[in-house]
C-alpha atoms as a PDB file:
ATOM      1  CA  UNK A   1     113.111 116.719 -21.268  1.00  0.00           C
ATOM      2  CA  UNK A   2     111.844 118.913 -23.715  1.00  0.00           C
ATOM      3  CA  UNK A   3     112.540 122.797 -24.016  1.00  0.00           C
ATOM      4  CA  UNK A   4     109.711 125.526 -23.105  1.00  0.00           C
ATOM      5  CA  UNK A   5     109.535 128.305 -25.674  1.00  0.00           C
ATOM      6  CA  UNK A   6     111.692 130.879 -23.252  1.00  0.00           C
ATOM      7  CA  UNK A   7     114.507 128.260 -23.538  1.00  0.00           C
ATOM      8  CA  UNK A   8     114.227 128.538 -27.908  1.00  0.00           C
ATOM      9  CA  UNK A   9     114.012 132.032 -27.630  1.00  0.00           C
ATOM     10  CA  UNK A  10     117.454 132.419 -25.525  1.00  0.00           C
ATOM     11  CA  UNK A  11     119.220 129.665 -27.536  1.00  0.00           C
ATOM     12  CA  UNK A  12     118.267 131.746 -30.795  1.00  0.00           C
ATOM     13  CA  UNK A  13     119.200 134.718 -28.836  1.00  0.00           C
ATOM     14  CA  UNK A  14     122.850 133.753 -27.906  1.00  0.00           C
ATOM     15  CA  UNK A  15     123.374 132.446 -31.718  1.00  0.00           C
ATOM     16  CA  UNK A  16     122.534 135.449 -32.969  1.00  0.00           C
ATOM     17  CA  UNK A  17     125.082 137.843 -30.798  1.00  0.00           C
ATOM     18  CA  UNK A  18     127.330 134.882 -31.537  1.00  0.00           C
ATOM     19  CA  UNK A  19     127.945 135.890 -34.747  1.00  0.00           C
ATOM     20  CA  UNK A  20     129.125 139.285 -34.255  1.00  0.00           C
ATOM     21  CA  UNK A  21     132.693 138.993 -32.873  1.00  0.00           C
ATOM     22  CA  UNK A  22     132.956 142.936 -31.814  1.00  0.00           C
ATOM     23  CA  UNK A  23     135.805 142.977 -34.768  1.00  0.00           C
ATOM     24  CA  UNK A  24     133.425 146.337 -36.031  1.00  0.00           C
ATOM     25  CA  UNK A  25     133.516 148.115 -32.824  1.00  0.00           C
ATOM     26  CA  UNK A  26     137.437 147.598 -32.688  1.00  0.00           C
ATOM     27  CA  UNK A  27     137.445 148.836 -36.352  1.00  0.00           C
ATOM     28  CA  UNK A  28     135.392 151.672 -36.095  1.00  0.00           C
ATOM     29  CA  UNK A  29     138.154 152.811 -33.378  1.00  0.00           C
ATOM     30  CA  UNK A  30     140.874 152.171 -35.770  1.00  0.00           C
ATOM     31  CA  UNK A  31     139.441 153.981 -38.131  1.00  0.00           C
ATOM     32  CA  UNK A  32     138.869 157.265 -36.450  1.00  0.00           C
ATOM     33  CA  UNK A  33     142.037 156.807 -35.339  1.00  0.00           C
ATOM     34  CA  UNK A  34     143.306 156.415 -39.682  1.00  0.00           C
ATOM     35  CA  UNK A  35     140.980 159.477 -40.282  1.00  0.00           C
ATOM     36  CA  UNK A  36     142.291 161.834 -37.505  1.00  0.00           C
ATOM     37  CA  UNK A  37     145.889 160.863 -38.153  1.00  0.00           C
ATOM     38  CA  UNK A  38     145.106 161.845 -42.330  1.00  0.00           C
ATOM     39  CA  UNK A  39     143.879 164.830 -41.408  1.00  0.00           C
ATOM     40  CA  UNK A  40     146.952 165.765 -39.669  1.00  0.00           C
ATOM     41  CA  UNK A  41     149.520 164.075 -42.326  1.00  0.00           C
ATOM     42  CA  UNK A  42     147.753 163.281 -45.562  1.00  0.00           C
ATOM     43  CA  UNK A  43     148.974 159.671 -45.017  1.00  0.00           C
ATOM     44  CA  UNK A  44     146.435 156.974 -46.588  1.00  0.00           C
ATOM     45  CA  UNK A  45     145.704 154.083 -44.521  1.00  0.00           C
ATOM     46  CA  UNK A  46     144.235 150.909 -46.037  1.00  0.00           C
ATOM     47  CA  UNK A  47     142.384 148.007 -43.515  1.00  0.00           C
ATOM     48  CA  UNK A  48     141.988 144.586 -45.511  1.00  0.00           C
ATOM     49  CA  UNK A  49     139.083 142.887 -44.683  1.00  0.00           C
ATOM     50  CA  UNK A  50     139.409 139.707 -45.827  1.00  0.00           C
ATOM     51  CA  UNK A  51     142.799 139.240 -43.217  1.00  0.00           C
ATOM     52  CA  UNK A  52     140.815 139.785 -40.509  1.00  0.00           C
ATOM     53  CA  UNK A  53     138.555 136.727 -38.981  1.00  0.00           C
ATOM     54  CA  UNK A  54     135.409 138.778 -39.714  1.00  0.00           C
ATOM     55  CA  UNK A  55     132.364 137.146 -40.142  1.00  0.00           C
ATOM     56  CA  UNK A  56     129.501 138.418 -42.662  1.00  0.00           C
ATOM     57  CA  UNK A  57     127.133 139.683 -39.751  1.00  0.00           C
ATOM     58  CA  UNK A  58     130.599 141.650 -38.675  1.00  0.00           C
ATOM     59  CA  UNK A  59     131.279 143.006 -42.153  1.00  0.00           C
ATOM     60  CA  UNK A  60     126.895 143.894 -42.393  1.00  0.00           C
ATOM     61  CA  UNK A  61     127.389 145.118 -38.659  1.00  0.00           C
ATOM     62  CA  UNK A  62     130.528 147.427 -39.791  1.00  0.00           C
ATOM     63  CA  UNK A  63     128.547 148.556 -43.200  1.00  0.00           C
ATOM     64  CA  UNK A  64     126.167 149.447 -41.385  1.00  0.00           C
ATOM     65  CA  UNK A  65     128.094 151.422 -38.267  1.00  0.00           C
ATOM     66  CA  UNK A  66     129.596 153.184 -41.122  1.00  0.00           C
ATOM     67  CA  UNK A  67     126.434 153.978 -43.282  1.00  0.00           C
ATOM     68  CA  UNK A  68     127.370 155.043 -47.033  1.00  0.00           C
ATOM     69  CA  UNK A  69     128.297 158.599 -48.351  1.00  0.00           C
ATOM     70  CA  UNK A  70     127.427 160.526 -51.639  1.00  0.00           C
ATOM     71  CA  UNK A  71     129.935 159.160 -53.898  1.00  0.00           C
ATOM     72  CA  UNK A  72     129.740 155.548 -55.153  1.00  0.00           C
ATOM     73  CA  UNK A  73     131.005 154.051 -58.807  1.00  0.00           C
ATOM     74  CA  UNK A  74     131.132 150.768 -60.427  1.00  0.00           C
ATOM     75  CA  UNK A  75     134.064 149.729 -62.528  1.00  0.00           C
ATOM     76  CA  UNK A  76     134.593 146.863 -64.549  1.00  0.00           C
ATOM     77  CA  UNK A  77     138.212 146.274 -64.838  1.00  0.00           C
ATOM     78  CA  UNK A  78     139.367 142.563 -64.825  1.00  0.00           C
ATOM     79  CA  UNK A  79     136.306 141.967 -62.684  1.00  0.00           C
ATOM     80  CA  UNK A  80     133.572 144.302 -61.302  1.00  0.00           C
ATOM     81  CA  UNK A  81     134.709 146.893 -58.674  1.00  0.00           C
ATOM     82  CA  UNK A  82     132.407 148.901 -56.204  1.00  0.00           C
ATOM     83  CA  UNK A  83     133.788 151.830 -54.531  1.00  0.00           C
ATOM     84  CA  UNK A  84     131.891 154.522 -52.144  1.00  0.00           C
ATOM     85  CA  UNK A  85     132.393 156.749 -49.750  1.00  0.00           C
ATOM     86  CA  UNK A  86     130.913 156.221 -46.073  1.00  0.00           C
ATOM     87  CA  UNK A  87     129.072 158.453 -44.277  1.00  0.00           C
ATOM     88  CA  UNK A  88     132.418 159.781 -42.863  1.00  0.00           C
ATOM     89  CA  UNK A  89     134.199 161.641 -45.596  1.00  0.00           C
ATOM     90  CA  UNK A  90     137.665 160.594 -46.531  1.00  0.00           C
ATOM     91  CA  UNK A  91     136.407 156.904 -45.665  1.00  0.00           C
ATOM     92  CA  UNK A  92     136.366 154.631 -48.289  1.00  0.00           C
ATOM     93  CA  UNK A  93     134.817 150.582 -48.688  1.00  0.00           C
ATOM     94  CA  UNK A  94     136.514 149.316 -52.167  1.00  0.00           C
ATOM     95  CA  UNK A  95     135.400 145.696 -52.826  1.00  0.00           C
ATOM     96  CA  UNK A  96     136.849 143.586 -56.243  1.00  0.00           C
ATOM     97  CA  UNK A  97     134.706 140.405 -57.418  1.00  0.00           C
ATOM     98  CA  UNK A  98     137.472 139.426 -60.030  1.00  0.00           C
ATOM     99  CA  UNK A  99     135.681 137.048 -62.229  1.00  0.00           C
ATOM    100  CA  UNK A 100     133.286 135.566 -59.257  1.00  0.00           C
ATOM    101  CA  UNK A 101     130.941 136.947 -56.968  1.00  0.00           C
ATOM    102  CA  UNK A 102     132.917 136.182 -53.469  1.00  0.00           C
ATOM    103  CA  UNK A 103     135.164 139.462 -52.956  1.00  0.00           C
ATOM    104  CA  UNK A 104     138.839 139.020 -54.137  1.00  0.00           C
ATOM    105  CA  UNK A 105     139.463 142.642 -52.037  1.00  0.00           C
ATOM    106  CA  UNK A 106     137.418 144.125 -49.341  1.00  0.00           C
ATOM    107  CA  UNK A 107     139.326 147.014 -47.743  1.00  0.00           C
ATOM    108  CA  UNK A 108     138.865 150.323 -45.984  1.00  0.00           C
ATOM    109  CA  UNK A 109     140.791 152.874 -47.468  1.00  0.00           C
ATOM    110  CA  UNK A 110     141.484 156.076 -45.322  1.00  0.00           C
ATOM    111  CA  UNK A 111     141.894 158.808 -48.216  1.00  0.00           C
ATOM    112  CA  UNK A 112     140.723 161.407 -50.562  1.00  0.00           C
ATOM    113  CA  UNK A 113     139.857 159.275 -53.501  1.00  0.00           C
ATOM    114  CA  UNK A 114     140.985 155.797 -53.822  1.00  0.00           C
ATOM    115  CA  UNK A 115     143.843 154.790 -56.006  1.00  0.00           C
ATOM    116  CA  UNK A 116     141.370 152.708 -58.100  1.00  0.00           C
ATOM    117  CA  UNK A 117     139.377 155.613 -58.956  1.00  0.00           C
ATOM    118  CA  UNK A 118     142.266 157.624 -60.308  1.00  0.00           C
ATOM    119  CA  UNK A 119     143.045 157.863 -63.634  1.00  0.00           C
ATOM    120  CA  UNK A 120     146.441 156.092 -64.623  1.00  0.00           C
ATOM    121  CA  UNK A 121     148.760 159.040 -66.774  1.00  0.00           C
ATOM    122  CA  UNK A 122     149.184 156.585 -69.744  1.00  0.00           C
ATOM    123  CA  UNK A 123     145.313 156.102 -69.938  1.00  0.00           C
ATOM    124  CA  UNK A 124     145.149 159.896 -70.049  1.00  0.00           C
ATOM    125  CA  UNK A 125     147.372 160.428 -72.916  1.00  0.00           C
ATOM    126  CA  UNK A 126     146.061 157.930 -74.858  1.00  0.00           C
ATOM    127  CA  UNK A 127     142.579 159.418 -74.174  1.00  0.00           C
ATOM    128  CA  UNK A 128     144.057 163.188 -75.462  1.00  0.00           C
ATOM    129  CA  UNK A 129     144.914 161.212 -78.391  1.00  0.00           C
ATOM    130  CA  UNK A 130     141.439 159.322 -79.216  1.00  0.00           C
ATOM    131  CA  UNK A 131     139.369 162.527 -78.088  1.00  0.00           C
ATOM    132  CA  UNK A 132     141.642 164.732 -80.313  1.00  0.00           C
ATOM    133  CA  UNK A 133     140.834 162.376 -83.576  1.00  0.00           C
ATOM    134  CA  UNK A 134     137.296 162.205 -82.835  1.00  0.00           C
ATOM    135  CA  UNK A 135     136.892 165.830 -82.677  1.00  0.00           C
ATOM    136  CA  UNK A 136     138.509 166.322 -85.517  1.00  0.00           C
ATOM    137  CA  UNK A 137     136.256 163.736 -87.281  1.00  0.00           C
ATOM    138  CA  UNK A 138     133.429 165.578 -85.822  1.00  0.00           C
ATOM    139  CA  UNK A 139     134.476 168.730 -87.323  1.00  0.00           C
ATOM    140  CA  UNK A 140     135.712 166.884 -90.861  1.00  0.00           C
ATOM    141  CA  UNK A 141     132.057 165.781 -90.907  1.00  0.00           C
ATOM    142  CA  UNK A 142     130.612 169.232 -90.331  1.00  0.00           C
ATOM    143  CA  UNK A 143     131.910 170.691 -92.740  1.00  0.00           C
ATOM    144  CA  UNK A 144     131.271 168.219 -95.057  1.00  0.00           C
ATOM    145  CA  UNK A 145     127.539 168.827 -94.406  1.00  0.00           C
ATOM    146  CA  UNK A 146     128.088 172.905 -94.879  1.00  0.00           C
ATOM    147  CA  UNK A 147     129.261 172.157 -97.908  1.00  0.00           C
ATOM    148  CA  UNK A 148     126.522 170.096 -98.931  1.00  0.00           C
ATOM    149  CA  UNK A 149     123.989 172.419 -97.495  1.00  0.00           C
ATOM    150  CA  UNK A 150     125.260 174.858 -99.970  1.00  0.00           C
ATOM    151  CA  UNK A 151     125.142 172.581-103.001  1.00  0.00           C
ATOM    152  CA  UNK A 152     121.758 171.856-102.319  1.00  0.00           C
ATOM    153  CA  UNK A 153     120.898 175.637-102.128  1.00  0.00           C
ATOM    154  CA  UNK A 154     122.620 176.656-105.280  1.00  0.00           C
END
């Protein structure tokens, strides 16, 4: 027996919702749920992705139910980082690649900024330090040129 094209098109049909488990529906719930609850109490929430049996249609699906924000950054830190905001403020995707290209963590954070975004205190000071000598450089170098400016005049 052979199939008509009706039969191809509902086989293709049923593969297709197949692949979408409803795991983003039941997130976006949680979620709102995170958000409303940080709005009362300031607690961060994180979801990890990669515990849950999602499948890449259901992480596209959830991307997609959750649209992207104004903020977004890149960091390369022991592997390249992305980080932006959804369309819902305070609603965060952070992925890390590691050294590879399959996610090492895919999470929704629930927050103002993402820990990974912050700037670590130790970083800072060292940064004081390093911007402090390079200004001074800067300024070293300036006036070596006024004073060479004024040779060249007299």
């Amino acid at each position: 027996m052979t199939r008509n094209s009706l039969d191809e098109i509902d086989m293709v049909g049923r593969e297709t919702i197949a692949m979408i488990s409803g795991l983003s529906l039941a997130l976006m719930t949680e979620i709102s749920g995170h958000l409303d609850a940080f709005t009362k109490t300031g607690k961060a929430q994180t979801i990890d992705l990669r515990a849950l049996p999602m499948t890449d249609d259901d992480l596209r699906d959830l991307d997609m139910r959750l649209g992207k924000g104004e903020v977004m950054a890149t960091l390369s830190v022991s592997g390249n980082s992305e980080v932006w905001e959804t369309a819902y403020a305070g609603v965060w995707r952070v992925r890390h690649f590691g050294g590879g290209e399959k996610a090492m963590v895919d999470e929704i954070v629930i927050t103002k900024v993402p820990e990974i975004l912050i700037s670590h205190p130790d970083d800072i000071s060292v940064a004081a330090v390093r911007l402090r000598t390079a200004q001074e450089e800067m300024s070293d170098d300036f006036r070596d040129d006024e004073v060479r400016d004024d040779e060249d005049v007299n």
